[in-house]
Protein backbone atom coordinates (compact mmCIF):
# COMPACT_ATOMS: atom_id res chain seq x y z
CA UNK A 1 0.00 0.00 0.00
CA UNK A 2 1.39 3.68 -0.68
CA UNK A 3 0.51 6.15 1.78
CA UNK A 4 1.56 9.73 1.72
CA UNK A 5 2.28 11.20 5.07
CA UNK A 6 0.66 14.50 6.04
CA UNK A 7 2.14 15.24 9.37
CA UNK A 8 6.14 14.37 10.03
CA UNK A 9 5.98 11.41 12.58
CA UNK A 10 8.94 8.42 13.73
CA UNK A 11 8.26 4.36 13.40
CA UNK A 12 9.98 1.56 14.78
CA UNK A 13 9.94 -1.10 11.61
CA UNK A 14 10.20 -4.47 14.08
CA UNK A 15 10.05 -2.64 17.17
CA UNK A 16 13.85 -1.93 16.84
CA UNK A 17 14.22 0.48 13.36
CA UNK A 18 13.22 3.99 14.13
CA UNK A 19 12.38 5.50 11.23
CA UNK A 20 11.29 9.31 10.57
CA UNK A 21 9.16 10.26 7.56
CA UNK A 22 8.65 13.55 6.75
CA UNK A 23 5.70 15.32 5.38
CA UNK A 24 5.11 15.40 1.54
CA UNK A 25 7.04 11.80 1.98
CA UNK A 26 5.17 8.31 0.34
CA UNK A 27 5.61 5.18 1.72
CA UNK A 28 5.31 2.08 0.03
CA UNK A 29 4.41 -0.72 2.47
CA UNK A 30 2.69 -3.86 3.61
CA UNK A 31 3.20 -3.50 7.41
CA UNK A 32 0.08 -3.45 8.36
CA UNK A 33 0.50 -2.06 12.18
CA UNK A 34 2.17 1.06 10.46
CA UNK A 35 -0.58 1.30 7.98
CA UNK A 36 -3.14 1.05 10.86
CA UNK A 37 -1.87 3.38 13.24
CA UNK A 38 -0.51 6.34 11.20
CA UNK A 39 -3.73 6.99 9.07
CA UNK A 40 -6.00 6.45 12.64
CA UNK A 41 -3.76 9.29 13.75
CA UNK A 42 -3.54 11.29 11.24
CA UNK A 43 0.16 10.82 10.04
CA UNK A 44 -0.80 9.24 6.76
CA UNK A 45 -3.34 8.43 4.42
CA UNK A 46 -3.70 6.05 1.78
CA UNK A 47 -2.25 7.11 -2.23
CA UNK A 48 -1.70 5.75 -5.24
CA UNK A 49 0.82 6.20 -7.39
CA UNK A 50 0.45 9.55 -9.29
CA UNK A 51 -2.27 11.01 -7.28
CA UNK A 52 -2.02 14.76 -6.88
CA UNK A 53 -1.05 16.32 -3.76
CA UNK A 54 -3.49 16.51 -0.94
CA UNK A 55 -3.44 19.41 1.73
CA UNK A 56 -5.01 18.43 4.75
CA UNK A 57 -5.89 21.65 7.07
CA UNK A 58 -5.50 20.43 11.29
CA UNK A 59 -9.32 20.56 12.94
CA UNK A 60 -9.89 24.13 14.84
CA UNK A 61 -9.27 23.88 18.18
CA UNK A 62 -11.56 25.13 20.73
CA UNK A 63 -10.70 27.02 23.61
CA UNK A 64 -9.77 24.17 26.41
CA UNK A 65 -7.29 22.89 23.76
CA UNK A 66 -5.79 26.23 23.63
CA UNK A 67 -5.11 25.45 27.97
CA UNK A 68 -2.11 24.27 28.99
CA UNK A 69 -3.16 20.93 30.91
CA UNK A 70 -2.62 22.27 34.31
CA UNK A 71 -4.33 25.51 34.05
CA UNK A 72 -7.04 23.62 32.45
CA UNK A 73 -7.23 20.63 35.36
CA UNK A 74 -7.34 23.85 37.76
CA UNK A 75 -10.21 25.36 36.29
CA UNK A 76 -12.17 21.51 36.51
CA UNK A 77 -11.32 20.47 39.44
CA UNK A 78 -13.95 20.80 42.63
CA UNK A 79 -13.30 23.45 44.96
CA UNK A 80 -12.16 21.61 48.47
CA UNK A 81 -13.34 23.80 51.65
CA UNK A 82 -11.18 22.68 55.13
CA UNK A 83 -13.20 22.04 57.98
């Protein structure tokens, strides 16, 4: 399978050969873990040979992904009164 990676991401090949592709990159492959896991997070997505070039714009983020993750735990967590 080719896939043609949208956002720059590492793999381990065998759990032991790191890999990094870069964006723009295609892949030809059969390993299906690598397949699996980089276009269910967004890293890749599936080509084909002489397809045109595909610009994928990230979702808009709302405000409590804007947070930092303390600031945003802070603001969710209950208020705890002393006796």
């Amino acid at each position: 399978m080719l896939l043609k990676v949208i956002k720059d991401f590492s793999w381990a090949h065998a759990n032991v050969n790191v890999k990094h592709y870069e964006k723009g990159q295609t892949i030809e492959t059969d390993d299906q873990d690598l397949i699996d896991v980089s276009t269910h997070e967004g890293w890749a997505a599936e080509a084909s040979e002489g397809a045109p070039e595909v610009t994928v714009k990230p979702a808009k983020q709302g405000k409590a992904a804007t947070k930092s993750t303390e600031v945003a735990a802070t603001e969710c967590a209950p208020e705890v009164k002393a006796d």
